[in-house]
C-alpha atoms as a PDB file:
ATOM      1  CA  UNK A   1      18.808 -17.664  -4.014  1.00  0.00           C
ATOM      2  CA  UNK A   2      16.801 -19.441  -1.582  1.00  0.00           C
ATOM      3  CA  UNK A   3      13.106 -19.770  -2.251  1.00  0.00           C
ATOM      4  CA  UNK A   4       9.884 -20.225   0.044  1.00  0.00           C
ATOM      5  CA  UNK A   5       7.301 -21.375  -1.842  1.00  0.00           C
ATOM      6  CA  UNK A   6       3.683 -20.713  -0.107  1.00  0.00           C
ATOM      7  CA  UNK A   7       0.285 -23.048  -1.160  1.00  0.00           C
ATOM      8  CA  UNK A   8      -2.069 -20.888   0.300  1.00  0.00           C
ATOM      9  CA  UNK A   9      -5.699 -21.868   1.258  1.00  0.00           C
ATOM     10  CA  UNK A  10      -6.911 -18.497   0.371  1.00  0.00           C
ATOM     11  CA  UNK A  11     -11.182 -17.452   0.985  1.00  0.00           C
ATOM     12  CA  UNK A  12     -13.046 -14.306   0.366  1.00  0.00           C
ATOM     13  CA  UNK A  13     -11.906 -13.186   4.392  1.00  0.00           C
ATOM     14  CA  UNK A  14      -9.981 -10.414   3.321  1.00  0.00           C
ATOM     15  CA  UNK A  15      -8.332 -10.147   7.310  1.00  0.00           C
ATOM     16  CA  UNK A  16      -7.831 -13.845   7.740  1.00  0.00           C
ATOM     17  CA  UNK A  17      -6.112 -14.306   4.283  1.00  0.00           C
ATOM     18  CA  UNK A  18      -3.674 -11.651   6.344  1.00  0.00           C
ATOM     19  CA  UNK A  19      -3.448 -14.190   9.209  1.00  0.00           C
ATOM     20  CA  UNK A  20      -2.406 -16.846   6.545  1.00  0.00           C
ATOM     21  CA  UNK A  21      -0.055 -14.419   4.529  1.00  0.00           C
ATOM     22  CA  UNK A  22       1.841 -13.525   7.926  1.00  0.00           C
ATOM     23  CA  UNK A  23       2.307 -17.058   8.657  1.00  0.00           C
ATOM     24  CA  UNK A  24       4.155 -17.035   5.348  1.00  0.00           C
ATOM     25  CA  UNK A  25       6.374 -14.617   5.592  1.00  0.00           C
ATOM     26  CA  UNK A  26       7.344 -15.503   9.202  1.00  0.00           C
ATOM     27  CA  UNK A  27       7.869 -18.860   7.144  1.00  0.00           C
ATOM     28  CA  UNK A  28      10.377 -17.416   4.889  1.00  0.00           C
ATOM     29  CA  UNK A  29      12.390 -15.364   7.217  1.00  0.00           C
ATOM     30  CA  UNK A  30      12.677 -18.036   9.974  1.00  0.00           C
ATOM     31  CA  UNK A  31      14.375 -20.543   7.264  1.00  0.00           C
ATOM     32  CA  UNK A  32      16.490 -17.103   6.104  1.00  0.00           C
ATOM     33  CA  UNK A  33      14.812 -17.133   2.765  1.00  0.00           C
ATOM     34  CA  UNK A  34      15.738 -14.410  -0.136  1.00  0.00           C
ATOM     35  CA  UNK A  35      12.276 -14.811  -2.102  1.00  0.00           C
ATOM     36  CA  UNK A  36       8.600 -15.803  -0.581  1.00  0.00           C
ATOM     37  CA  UNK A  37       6.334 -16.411  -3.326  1.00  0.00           C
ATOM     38  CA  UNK A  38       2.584 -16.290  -2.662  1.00  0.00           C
ATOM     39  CA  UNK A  39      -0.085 -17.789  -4.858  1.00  0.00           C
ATOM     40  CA  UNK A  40      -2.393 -15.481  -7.294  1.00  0.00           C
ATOM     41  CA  UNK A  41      -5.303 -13.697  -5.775  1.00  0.00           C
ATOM     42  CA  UNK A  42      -3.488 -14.239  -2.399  1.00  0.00           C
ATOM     43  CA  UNK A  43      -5.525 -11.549  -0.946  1.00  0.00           C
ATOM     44  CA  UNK A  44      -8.849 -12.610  -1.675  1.00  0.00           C
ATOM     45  CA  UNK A  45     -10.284 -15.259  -3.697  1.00  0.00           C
ATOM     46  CA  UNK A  46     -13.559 -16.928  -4.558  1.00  0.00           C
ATOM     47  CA  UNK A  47     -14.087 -19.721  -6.652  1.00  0.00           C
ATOM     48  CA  UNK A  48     -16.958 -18.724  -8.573  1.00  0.00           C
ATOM     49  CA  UNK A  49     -15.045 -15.652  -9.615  1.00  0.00           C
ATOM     50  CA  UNK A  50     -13.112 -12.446  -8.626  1.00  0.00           C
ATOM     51  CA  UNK A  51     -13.954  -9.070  -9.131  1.00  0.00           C
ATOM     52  CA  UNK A  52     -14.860  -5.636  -7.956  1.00  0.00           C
ATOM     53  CA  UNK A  53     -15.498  -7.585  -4.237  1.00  0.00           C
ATOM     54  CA  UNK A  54     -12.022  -8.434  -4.063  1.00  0.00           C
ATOM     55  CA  UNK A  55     -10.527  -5.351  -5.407  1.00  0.00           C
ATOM     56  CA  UNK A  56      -7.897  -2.860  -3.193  1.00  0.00           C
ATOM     57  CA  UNK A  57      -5.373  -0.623  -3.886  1.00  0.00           C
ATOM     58  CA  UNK A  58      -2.182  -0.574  -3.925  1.00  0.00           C
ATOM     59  CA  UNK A  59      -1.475   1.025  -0.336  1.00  0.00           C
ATOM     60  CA  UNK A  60      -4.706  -1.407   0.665  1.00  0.00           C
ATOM     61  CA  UNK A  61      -3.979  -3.777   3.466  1.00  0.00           C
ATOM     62  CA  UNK A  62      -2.722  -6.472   1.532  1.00  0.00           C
ATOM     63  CA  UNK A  63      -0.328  -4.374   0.240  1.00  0.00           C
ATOM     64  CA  UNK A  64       0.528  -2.383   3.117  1.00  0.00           C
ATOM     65  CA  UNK A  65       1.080  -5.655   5.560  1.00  0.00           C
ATOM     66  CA  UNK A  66       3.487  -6.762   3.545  1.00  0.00           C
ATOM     67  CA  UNK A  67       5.363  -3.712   2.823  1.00  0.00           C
ATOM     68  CA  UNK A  68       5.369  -3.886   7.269  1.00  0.00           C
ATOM     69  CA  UNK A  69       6.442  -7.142   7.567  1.00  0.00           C
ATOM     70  CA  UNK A  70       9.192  -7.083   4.775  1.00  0.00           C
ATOM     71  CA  UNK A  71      10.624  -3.812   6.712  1.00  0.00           C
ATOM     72  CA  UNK A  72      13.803  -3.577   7.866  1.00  0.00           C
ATOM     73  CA  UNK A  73      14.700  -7.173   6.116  1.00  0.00           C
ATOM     74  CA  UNK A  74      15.796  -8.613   2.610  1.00  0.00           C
ATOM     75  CA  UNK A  75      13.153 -10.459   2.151  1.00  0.00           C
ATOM     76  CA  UNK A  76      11.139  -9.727  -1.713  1.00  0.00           C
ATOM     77  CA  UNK A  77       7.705 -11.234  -1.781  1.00  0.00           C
ATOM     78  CA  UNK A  78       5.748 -11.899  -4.941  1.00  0.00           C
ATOM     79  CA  UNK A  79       2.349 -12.305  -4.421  1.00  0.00           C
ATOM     80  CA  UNK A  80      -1.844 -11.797  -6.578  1.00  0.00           C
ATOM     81  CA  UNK A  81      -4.243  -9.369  -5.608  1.00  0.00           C
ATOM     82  CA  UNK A  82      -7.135  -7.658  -6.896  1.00  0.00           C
ATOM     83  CA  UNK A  83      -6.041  -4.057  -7.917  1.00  0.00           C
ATOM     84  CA  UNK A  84      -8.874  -1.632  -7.541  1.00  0.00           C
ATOM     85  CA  UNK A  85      -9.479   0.930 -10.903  1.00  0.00           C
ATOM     86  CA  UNK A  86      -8.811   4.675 -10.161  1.00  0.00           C
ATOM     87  CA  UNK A  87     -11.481   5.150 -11.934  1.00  0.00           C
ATOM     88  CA  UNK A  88     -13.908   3.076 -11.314  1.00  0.00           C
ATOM     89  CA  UNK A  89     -13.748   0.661 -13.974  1.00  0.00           C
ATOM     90  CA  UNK A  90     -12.638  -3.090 -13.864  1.00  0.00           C
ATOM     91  CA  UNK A  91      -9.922  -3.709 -11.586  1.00  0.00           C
ATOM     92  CA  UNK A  92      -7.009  -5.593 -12.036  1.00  0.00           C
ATOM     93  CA  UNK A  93      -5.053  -8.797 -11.674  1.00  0.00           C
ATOM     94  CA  UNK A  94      -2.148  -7.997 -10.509  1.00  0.00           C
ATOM     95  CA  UNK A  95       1.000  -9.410  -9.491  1.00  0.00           C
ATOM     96  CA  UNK A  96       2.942  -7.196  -6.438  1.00  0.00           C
ATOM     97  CA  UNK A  97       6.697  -7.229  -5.628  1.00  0.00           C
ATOM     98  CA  UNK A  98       7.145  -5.760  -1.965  1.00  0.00           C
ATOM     99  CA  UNK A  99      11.075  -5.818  -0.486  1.00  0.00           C
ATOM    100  CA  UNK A 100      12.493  -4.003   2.632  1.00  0.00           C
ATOM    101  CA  UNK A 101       9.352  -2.335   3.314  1.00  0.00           C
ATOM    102  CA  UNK A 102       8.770  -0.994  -0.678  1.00  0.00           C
ATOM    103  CA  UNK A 103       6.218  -1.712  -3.760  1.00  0.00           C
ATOM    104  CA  UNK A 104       9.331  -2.201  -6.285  1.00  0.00           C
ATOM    105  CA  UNK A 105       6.784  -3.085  -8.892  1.00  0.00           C
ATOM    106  CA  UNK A 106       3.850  -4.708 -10.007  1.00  0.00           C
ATOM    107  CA  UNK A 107       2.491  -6.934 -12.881  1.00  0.00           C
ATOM    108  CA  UNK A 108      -0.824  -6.803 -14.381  1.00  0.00           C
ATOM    109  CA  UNK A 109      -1.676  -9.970 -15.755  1.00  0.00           C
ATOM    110  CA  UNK A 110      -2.110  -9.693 -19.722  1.00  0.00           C
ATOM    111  CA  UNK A 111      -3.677 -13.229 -20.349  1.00  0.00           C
ATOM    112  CA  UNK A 112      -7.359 -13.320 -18.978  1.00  0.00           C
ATOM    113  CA  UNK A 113      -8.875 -16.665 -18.625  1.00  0.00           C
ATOM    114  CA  UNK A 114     -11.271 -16.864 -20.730  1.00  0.00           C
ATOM    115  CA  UNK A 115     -10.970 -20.744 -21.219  1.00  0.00           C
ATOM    116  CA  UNK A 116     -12.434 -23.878 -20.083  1.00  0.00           C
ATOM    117  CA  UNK A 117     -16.154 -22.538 -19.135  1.00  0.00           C
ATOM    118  CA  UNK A 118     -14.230 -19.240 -17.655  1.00  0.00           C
ATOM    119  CA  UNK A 119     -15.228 -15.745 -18.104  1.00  0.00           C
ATOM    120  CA  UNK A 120     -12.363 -13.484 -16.401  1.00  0.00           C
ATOM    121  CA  UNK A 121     -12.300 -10.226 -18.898  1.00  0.00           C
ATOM    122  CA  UNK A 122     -15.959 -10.563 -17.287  1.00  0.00           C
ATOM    123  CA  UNK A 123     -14.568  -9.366 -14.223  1.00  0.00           C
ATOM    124  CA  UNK A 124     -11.334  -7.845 -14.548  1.00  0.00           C
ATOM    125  CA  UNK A 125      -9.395  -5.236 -17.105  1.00  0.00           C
ATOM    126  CA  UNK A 126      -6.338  -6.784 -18.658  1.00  0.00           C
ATOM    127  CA  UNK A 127      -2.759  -5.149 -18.659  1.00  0.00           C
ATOM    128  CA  UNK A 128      -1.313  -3.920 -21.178  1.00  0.00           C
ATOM    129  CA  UNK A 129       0.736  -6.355 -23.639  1.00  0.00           C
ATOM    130  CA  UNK A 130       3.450  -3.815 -24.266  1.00  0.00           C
ATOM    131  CA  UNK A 131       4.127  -2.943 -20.998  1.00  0.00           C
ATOM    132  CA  UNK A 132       7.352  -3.068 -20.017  1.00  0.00           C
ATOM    133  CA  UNK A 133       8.159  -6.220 -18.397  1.00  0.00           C
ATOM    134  CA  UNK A 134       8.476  -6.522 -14.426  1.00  0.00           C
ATOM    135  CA  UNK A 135      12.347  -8.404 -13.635  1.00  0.00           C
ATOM    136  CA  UNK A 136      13.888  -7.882 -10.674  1.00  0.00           C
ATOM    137  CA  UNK A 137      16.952  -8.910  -8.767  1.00  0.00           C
ATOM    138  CA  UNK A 138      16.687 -11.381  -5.997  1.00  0.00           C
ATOM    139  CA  UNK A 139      20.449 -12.255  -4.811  1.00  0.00           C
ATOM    140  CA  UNK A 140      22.151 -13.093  -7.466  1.00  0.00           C
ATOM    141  CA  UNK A 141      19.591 -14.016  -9.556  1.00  0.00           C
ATOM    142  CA  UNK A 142      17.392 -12.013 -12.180  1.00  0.00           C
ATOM    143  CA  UNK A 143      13.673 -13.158 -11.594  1.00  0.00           C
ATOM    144  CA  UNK A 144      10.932 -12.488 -13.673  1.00  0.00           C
ATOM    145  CA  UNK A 145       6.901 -12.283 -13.004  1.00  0.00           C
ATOM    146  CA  UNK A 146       3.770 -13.763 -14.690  1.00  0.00           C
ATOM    147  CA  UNK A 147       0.855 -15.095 -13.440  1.00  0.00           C
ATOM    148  CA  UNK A 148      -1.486 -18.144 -14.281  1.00  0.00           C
ATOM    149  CA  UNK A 149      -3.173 -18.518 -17.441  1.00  0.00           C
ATOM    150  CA  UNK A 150       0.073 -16.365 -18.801  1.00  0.00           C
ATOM    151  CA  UNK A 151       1.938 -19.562 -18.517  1.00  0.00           C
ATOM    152  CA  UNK A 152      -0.123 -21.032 -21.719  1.00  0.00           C
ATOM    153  CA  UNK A 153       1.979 -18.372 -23.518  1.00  0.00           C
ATOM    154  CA  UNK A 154       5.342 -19.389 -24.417  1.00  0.00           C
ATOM    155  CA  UNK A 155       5.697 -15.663 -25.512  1.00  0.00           C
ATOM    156  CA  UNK A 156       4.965 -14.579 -22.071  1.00  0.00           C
ATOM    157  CA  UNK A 157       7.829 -15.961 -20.626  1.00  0.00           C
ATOM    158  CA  UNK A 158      10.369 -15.144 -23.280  1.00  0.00           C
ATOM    159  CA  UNK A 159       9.645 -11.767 -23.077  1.00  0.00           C
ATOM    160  CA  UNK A 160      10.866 -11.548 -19.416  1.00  0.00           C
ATOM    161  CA  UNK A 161      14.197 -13.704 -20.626  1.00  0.00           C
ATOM    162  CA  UNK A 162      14.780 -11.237 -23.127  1.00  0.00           C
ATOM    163  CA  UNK A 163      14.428  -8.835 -20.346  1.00  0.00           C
ATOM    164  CA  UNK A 164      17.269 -10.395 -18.438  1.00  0.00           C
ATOM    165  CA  UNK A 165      15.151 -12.775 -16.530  1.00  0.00           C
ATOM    166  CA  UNK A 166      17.044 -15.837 -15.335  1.00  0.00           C
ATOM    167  CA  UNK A 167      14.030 -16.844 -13.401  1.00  0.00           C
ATOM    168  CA  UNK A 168       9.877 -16.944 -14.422  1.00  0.00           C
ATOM    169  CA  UNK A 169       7.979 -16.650 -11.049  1.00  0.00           C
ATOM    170  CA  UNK A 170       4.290 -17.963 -11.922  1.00  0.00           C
ATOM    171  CA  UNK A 171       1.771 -17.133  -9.041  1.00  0.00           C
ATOM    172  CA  UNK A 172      -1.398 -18.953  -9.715  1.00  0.00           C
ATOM    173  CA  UNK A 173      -4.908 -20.318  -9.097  1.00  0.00           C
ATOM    174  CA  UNK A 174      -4.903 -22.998 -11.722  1.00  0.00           C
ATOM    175  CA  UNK A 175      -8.195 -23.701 -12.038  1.00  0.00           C
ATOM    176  CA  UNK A 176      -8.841 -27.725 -11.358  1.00  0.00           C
ATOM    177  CA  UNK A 177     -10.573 -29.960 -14.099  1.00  0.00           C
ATOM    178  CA  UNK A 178      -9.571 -33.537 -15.868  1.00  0.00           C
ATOM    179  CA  UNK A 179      -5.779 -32.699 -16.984  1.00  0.00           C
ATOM    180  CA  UNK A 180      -4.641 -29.707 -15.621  1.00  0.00           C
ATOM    181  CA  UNK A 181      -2.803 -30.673 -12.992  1.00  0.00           C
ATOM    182  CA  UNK A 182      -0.677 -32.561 -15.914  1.00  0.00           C
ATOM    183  CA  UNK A 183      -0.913 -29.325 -18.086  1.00  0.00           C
ATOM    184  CA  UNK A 184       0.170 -27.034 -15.449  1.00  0.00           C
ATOM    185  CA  UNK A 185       3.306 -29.228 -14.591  1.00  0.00           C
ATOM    186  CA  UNK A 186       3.864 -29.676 -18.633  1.00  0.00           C
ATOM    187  CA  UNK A 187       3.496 -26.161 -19.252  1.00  0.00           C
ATOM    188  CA  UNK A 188       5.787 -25.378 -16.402  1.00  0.00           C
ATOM    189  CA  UNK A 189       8.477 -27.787 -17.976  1.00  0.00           C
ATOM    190  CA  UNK A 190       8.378 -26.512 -21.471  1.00  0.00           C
ATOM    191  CA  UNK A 191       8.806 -22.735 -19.971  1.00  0.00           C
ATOM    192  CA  UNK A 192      11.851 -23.593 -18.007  1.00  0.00           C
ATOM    193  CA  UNK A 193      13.603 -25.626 -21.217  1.00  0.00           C
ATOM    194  CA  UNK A 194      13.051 -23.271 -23.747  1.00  0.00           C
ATOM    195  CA  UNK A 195      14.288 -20.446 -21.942  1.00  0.00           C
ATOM    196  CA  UNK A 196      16.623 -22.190 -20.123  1.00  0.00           C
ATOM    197  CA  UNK A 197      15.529 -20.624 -17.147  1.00  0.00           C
ATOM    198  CA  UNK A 198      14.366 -21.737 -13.437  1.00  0.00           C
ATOM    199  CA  UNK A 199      10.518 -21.851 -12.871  1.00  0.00           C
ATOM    200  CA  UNK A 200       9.006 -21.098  -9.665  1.00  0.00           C
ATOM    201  CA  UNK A 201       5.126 -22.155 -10.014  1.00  0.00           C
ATOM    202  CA  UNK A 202       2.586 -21.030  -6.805  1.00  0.00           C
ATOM    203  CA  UNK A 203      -1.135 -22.302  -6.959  1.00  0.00           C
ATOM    204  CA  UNK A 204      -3.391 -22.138  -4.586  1.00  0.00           C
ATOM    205  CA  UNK A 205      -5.035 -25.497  -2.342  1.00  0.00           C
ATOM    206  CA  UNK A 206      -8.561 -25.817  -1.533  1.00  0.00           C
ATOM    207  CA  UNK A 207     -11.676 -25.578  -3.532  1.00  0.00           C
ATOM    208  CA  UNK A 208     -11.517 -25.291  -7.441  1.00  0.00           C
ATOM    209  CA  UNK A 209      -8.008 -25.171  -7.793  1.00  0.00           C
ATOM    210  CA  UNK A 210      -4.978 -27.670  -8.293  1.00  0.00           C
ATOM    211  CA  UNK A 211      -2.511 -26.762  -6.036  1.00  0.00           C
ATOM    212  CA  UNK A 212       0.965 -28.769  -6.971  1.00  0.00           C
ATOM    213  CA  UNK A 213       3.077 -26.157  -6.847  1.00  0.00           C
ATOM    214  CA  UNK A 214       6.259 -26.467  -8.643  1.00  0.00           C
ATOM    215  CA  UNK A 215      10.006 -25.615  -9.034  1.00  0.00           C
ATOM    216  CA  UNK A 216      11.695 -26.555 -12.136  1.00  0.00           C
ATOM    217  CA  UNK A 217      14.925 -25.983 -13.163  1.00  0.00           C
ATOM    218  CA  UNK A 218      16.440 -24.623 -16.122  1.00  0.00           C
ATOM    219  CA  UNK A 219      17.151 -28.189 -17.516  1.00  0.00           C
ATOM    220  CA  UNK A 220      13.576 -28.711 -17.280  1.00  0.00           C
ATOM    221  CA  UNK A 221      13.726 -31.449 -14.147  1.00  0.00           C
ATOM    222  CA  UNK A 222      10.792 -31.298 -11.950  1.00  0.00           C
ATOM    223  CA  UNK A 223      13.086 -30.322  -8.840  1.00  0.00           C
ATOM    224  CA  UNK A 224      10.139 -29.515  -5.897  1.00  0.00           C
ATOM    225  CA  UNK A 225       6.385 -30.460  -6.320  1.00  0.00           C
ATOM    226  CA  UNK A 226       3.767 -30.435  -3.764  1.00  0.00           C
ATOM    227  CA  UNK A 227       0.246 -32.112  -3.657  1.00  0.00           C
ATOM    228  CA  UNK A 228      -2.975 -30.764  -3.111  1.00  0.00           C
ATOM    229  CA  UNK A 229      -2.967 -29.261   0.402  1.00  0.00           C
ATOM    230  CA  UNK A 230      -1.710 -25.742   2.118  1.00  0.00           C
ATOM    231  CA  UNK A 231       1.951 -26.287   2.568  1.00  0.00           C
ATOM    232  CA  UNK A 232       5.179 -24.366   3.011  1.00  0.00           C
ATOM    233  CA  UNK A 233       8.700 -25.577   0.575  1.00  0.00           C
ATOM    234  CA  UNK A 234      12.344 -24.358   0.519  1.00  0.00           C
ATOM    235  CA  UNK A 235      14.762 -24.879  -1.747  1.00  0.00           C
ATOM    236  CA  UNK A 236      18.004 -23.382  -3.246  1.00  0.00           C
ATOM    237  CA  UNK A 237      17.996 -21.977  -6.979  1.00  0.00           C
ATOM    238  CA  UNK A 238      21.655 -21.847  -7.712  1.00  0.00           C
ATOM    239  CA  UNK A 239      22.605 -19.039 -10.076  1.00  0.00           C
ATOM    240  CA  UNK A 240      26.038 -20.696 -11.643  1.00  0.00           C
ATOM    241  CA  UNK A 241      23.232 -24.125 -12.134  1.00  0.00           C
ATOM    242  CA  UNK A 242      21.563 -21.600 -14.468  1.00  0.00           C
ATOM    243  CA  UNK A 243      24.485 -19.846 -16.103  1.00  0.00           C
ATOM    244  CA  UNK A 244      25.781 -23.592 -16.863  1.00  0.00           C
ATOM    245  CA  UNK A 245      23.440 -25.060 -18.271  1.00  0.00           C
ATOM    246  CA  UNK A 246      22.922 -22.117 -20.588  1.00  0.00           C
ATOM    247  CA  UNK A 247      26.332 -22.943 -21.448  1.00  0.00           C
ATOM    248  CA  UNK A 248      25.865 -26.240 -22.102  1.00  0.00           C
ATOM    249  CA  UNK A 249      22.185 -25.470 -23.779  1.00  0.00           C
ATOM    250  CA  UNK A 250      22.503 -22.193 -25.796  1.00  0.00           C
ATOM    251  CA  UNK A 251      18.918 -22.429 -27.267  1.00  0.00           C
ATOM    252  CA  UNK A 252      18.506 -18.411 -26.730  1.00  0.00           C
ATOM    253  CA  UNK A 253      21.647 -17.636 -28.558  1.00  0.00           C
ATOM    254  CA  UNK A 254      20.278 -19.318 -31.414  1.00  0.00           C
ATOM    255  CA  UNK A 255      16.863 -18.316 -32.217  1.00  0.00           C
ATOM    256  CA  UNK A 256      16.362 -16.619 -34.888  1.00  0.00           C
ATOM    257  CA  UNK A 257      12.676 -14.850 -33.923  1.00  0.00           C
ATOM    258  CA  UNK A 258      11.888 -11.899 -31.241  1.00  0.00           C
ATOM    259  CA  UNK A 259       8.583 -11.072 -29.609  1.00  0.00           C
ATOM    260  CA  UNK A 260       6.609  -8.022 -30.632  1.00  0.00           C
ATOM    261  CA  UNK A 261       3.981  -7.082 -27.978  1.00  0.00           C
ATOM    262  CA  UNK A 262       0.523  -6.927 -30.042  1.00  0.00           C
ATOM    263  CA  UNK A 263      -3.082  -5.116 -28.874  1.00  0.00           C
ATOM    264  CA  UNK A 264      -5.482  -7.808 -28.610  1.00  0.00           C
ATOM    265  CA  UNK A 265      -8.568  -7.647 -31.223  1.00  0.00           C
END
């Protein structure tokens, strides 16, 4: 499966966040890619917080350029947006998978952040925990979606693997601060080895966030990371690479716990 990974500068200009996300997936096709993964909140974003402002739905023009652009192609994109509330409430964070032109699913994020001086549930309705879990095939590869703040959950991510993913796409906006970059890349690492499972990690560059993007593999070696600034990576996750070293590490055969979905107090 080959992977485009897209650090996005992303602003509260809903139409030239467009501009940017075309850019990407001309990216991704021109180098013949299977999966583009965009960052969280890829169609708007604001550092001092995203709500109602930000919100569209889900035949929007975020949305709907991508299901254009994908059309006619293989090409699945992951990418954040800001899910407007049929009825009027909160909206959403929520992670979309367009391929070929279709909305094959969508994620919305579980895990607010509400850490480290941040007040998302302020803003934004969380999904439900016992939803069931958004994997999809990419190639020959299973690939499963989180988001962000989701990736401080180890539960998160073995939910997907016990879904059949093979793969933990992580769009983000990690928020930046003394130690997260480390903590995002940490995190990242300890996701891929105890699942034994490749790790695709998107932030975002500019203002407030980390950027550092990341793809780890299954043996949890940093194999791709970027720095601060907007930048475009490819790179081959090889599916027999995974099914090996699950082989040669078979952790998830032998645990002896599951994960039971739980409604938050």
């Amino acid at each position: 499966m080959r992977v485009t990974i897209a650090q996005l500068e992303v602003s509260g200009d809903h139409p030239a966040n467009l501009v940017v996300v075309r850019q990407a997936v001309a990216e991704a096709l021109r180098v013949s890619g299977d999966l583009l993964v965009l960052p969280e909140y890829a169609s708007g974003y604001d550092a001092s917080g995203v709500g109602v402002a930000h919100a569209e739905t889900l035949d929007g023009p975020f949305v709907t350029t991508l299901r254009e652009l994908t059309a006619g192609t293989s090409l699945t994109v992951v990418g954040g947006m800001v899910q407007a509330a049929a009825d009027g409430g909160l909206p959403g964070n929520v992670v979309v998978v367009v391929r070929g032109g279709d909305l094959v699913g969508s994620y919305r994020k579980v895990h607010l952040y509400d850490a480290f001086g941040h007040r998302e549930s302020d803003r934004l309705a969380a999904g439900d925990p016992a939803a069931e879990p958004l994997v999809v095939p990419v190639g020959d590869l299973q690939v499963g979606v989180m988001t962000c703040y989701d990736l401080r959950f180890p539960e998160s991510a073995r939910r997907l693997v016990d879904a059949g993913a093979q793969v933990l796409v992580v769009p983000a906006a990690w928020a930046a601060g003394p130690g997260k970059v480390e903590q995002w890349r940490i995190l990242a690492q300890a996701r891929a080895i105890e699942n034994v499972s490749a790790v695709v990690a998107v932030g975002q560059a500019g203002r407030g966030v980390s950027g550092h993007s990341l793809l780890v593999g299954p043996d949890g070696a940093v194999a791709m990371e970027l720095g601060d600034g907007p930048a475009y990576r490819t790179a081959d996750v090889d599916a027999e690479g995974v099914v090996a070293e699950r082989d040669r590490n078979p952790s998830l055969v032998n645990r002896r716990y599951t994960v039971v979905p739980s409604t938050p107090a």
